[in-house]
Protein backbone atom coordinates (compact mmCIF):
# COMPACT_ATOMS: atom_id res chain seq x y z
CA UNK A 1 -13.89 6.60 42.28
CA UNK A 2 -14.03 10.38 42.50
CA UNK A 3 -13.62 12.92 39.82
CA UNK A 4 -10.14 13.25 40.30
CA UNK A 5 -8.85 9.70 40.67
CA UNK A 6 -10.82 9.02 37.07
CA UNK A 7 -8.97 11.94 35.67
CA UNK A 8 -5.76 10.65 37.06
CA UNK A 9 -6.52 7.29 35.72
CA UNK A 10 -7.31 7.92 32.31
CA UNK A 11 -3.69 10.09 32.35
CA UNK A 12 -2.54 7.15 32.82
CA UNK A 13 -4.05 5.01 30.32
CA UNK A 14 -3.73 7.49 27.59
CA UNK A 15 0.34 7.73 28.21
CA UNK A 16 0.19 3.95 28.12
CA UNK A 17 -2.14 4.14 24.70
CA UNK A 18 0.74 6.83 23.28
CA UNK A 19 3.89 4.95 24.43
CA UNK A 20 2.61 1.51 23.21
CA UNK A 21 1.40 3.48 19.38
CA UNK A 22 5.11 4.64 19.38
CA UNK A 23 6.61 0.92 19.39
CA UNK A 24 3.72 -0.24 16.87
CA UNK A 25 1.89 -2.35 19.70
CA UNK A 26 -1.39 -1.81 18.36
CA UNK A 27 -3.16 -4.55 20.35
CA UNK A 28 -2.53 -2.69 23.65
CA UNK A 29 -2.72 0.91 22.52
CA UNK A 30 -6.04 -0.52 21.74
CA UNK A 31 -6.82 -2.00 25.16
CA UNK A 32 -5.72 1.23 26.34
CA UNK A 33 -8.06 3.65 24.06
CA UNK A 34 -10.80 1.38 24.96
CA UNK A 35 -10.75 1.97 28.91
CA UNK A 36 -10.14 5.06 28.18
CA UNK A 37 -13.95 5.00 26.25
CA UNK A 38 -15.58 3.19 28.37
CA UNK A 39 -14.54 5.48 31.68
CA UNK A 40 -15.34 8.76 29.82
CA UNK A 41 -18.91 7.42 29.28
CA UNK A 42 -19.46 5.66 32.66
CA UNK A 43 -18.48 9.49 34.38
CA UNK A 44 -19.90 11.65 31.93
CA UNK A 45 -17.11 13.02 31.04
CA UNK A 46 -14.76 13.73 28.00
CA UNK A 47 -10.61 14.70 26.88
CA UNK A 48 -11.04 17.86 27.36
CA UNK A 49 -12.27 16.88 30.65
CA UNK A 50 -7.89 15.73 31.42
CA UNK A 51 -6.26 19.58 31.38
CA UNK A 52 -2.94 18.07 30.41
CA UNK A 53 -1.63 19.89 27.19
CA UNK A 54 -1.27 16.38 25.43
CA UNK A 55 -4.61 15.42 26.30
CA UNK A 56 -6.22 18.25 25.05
CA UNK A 57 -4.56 17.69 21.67
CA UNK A 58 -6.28 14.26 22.09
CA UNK A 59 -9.73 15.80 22.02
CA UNK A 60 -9.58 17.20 19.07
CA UNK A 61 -11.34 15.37 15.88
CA UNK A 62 -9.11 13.76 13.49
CA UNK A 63 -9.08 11.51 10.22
CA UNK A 64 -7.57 8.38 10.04
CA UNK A 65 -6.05 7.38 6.79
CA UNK A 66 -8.13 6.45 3.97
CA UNK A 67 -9.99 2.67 4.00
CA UNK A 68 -10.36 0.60 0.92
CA UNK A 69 -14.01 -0.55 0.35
CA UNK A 70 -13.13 -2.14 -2.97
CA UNK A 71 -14.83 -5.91 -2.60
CA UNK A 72 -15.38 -8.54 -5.27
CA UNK A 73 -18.89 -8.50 -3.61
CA UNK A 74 -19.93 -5.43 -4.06
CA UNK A 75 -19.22 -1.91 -2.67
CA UNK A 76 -21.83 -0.84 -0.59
CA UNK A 77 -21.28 -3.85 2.34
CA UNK A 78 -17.97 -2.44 3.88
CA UNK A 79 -19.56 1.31 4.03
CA UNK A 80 -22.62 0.73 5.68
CA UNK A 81 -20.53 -2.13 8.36
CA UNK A 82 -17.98 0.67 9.30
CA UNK A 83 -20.65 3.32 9.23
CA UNK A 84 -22.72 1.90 11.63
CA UNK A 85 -19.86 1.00 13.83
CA UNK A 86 -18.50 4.48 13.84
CA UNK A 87 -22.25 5.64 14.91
CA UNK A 88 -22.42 3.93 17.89
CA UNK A 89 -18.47 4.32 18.64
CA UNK A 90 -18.99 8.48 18.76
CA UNK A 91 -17.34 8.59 15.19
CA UNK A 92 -18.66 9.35 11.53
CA UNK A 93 -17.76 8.41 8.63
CA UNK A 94 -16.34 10.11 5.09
CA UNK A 95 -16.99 8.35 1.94
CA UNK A 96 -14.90 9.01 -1.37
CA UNK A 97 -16.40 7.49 -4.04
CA UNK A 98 -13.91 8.28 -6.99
CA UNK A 99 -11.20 6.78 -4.98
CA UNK A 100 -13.60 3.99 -3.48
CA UNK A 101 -12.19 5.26 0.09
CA UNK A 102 -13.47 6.11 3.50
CA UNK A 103 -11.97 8.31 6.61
CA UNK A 104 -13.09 7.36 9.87
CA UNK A 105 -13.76 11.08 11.62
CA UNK A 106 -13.86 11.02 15.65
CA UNK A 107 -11.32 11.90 18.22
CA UNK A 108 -8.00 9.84 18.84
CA UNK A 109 -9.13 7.58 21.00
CA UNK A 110 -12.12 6.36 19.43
CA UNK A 111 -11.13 6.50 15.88
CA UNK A 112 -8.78 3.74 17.16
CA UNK A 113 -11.80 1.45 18.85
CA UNK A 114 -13.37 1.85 15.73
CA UNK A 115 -10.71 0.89 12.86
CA UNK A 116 -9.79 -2.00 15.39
CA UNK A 117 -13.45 -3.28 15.52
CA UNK A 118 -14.37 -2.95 11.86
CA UNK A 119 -11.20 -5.05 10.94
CA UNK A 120 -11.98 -7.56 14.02
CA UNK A 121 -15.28 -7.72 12.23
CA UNK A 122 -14.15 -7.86 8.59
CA UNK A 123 -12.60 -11.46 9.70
CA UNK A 124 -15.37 -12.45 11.25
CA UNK A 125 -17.97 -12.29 8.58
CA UNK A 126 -15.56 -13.03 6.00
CA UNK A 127 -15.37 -16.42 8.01
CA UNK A 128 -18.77 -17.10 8.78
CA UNK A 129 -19.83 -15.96 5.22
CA UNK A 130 -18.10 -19.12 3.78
CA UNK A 131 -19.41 -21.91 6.95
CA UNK A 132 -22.88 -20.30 6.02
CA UNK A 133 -22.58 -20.54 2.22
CA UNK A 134 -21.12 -24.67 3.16
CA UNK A 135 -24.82 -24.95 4.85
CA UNK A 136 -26.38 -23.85 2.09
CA UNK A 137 -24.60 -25.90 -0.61
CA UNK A 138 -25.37 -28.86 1.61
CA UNK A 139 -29.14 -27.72 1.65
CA UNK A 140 -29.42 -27.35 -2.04
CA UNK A 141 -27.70 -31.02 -2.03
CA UNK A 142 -30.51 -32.71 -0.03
CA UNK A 143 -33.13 -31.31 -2.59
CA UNK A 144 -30.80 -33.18 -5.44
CA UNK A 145 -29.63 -29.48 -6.49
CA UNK A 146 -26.72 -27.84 -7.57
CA UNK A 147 -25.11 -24.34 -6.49
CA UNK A 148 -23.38 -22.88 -9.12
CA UNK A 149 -20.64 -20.19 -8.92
CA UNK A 150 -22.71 -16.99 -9.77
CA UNK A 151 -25.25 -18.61 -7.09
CA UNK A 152 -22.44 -19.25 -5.15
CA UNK A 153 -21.23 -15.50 -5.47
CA UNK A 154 -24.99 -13.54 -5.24
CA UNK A 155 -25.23 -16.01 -1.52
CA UNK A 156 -21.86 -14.42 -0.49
CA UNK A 157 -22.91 -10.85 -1.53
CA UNK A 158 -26.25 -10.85 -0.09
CA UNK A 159 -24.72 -12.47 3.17
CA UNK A 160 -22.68 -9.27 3.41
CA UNK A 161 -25.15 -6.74 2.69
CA UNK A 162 -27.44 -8.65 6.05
CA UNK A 163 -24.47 -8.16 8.23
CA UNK A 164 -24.95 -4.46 8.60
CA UNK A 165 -27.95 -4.69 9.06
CA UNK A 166 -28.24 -7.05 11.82
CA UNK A 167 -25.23 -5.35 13.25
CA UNK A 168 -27.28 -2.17 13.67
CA UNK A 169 -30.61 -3.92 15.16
CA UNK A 170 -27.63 -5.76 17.24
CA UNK A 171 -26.44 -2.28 18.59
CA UNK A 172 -30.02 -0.68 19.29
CA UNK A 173 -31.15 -3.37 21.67
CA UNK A 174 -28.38 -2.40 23.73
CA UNK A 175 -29.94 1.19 24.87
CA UNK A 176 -27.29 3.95 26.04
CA UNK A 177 -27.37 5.28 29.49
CA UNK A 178 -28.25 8.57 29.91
CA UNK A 179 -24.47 9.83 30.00
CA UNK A 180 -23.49 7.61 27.23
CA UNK A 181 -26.42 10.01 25.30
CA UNK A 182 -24.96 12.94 26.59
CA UNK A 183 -21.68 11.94 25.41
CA UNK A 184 -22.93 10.96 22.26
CA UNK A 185 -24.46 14.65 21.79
CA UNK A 186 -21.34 16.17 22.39
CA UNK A 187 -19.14 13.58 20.16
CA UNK A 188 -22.17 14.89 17.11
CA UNK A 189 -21.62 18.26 17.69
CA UNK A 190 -17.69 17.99 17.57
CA UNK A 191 -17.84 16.20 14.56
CA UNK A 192 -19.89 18.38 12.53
CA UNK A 193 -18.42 21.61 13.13
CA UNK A 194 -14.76 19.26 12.04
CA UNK A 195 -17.02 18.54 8.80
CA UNK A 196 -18.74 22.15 8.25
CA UNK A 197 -15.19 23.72 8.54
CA UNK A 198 -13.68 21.45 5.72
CA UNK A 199 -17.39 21.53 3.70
CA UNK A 200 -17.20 17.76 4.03
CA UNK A 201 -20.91 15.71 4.61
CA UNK A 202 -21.33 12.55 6.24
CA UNK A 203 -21.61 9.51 4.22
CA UNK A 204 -24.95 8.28 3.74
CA UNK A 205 -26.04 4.07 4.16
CA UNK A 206 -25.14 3.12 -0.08
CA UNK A 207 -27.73 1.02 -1.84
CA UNK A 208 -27.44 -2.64 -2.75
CA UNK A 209 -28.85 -4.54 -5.60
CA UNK A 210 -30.73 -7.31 -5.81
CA UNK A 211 -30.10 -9.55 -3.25
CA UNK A 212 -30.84 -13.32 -2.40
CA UNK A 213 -33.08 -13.73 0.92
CA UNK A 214 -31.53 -17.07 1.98
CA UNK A 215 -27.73 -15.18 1.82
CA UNK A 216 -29.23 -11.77 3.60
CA UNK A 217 -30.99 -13.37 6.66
CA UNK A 218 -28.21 -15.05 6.63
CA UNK A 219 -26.10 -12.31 7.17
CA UNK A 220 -28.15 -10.38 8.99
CA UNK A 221 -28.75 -12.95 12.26
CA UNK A 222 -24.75 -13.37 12.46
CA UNK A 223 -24.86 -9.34 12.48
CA UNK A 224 -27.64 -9.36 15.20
CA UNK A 225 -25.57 -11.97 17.18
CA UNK A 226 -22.31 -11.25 16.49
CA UNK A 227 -20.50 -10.23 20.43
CA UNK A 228 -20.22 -6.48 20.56
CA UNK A 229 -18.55 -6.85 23.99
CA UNK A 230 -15.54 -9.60 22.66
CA UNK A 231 -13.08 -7.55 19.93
CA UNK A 232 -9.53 -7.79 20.88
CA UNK A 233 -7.37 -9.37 23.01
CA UNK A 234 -4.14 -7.95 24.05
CA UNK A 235 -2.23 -8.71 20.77
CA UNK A 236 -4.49 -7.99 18.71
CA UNK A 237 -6.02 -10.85 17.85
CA UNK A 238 -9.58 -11.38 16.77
CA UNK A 239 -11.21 -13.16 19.90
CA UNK A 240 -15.06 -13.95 20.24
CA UNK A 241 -17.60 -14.71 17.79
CA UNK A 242 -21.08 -15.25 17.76
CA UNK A 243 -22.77 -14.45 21.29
């Protein structure tokens, strides 16, 4: 397609991502913010790109509303999963620790791709923390031993501490095109002139404690593996797993 027709399609797509926000159909606003991604990168180009009024409101960098990362395992494992998400989704991330909250800080569209994808993810891991912590209990069975429940706990927290992890080694293999950098460059820039005007900093990865090796590797090969390119499906729904 030429300039133009990509212009005139993403019009499109972003009235279709605004209509379907207005009747709470989050499943396709999402489908629609996510083309809308994916054909800024492929053309190099971004919202401020479309010279519609209500698409140059879109490039501007908002907040979303604050993100619990309150856990019973721990509060480090739900920063540093939406933190890397948001850095290689053209977002950052703003961490309040007295209120145990996070913003996600990008423009509209992808702050939307990213909140979708982190909670997408949250049920994933959640899930394959407990089928991974069965296979260990069965393992510690053959050898005639026991798991208790504070083993049973440190297995699930160190699980979620590897899924970052893996998640971001899962991300890096896939290496951006040239305009996805560019993009990326100009996304960075955005952002921190949002966050020097408000005297905000980005959050940085938070610190774990001891954790168990079985429970992190673990966590960190479902991260590696986990399908970046399966999220949503039309309603919403979690679709796609492990790749």
């Amino acid at each position: 397609m030429d300039k133009e027709s990509v212009i005139q399609k993403i019009r499109k797509l972003l009235k279709l991502q605004y209509g379907a926000e207005k009747i709470g159909n989050s499943g396709e606003a999402f489908q629609a913010a996510k083309m809308v991604r994916k054909l800024l990168l492929e053309y190099n180009l971004s919202l401020s790109d479309i010279q519609e009024e209500e698409q140059q409101q879109s490039a501007r960098i908002v907040e979303t509303d604050p993100l619990s990362y309150a856990d019973q395992y721990g509060f480090s494992w739900k920063q540093n999963l939406l933190m890397i998400i948001c850095r290689y989704n053209l977002c950052s991330l703003i961490v309040c620790p007295r209120r145990k909250q996070m913003n996600i800080v990008g423009t509209e569209a992808n702050t939307i791709v990213v909140k979708e994808f982190y909670e997408y993810l949250l049920q994933v891991f959640r899930r394959l923390s407990m089928e991974r912590l069965n296979e260990a209990q069965n393992e510690y069975l053959g050898t005639g031993r026991f798991m208790t429940e504070p083993k049973k706990k440190d297995f699930l927290r160190s699980y979620l501490e590897g899924v970052s992890r893996g998640l971001q080694e899962n991300y890096e293999s896939q290496k951006p095109t040239s305009q996805e950098t560019g993009l990326m460059v100009c996304h960075k820039e955005l952002i921190k002139d949002y966050l020097a005007s408000k005297s905000i900093g980005k959050a940085r990865r938070s610190s774990a404690t001891k954790v168990r090796p079985d429970g992190f590797n673990a966590g960190f090969d479902d991260g590696r593996n986990v399908n970046l390119s399966k999220q949503l499906n039309t309603s919403g729904r979690a679709v796609g797993q492990l790749k």
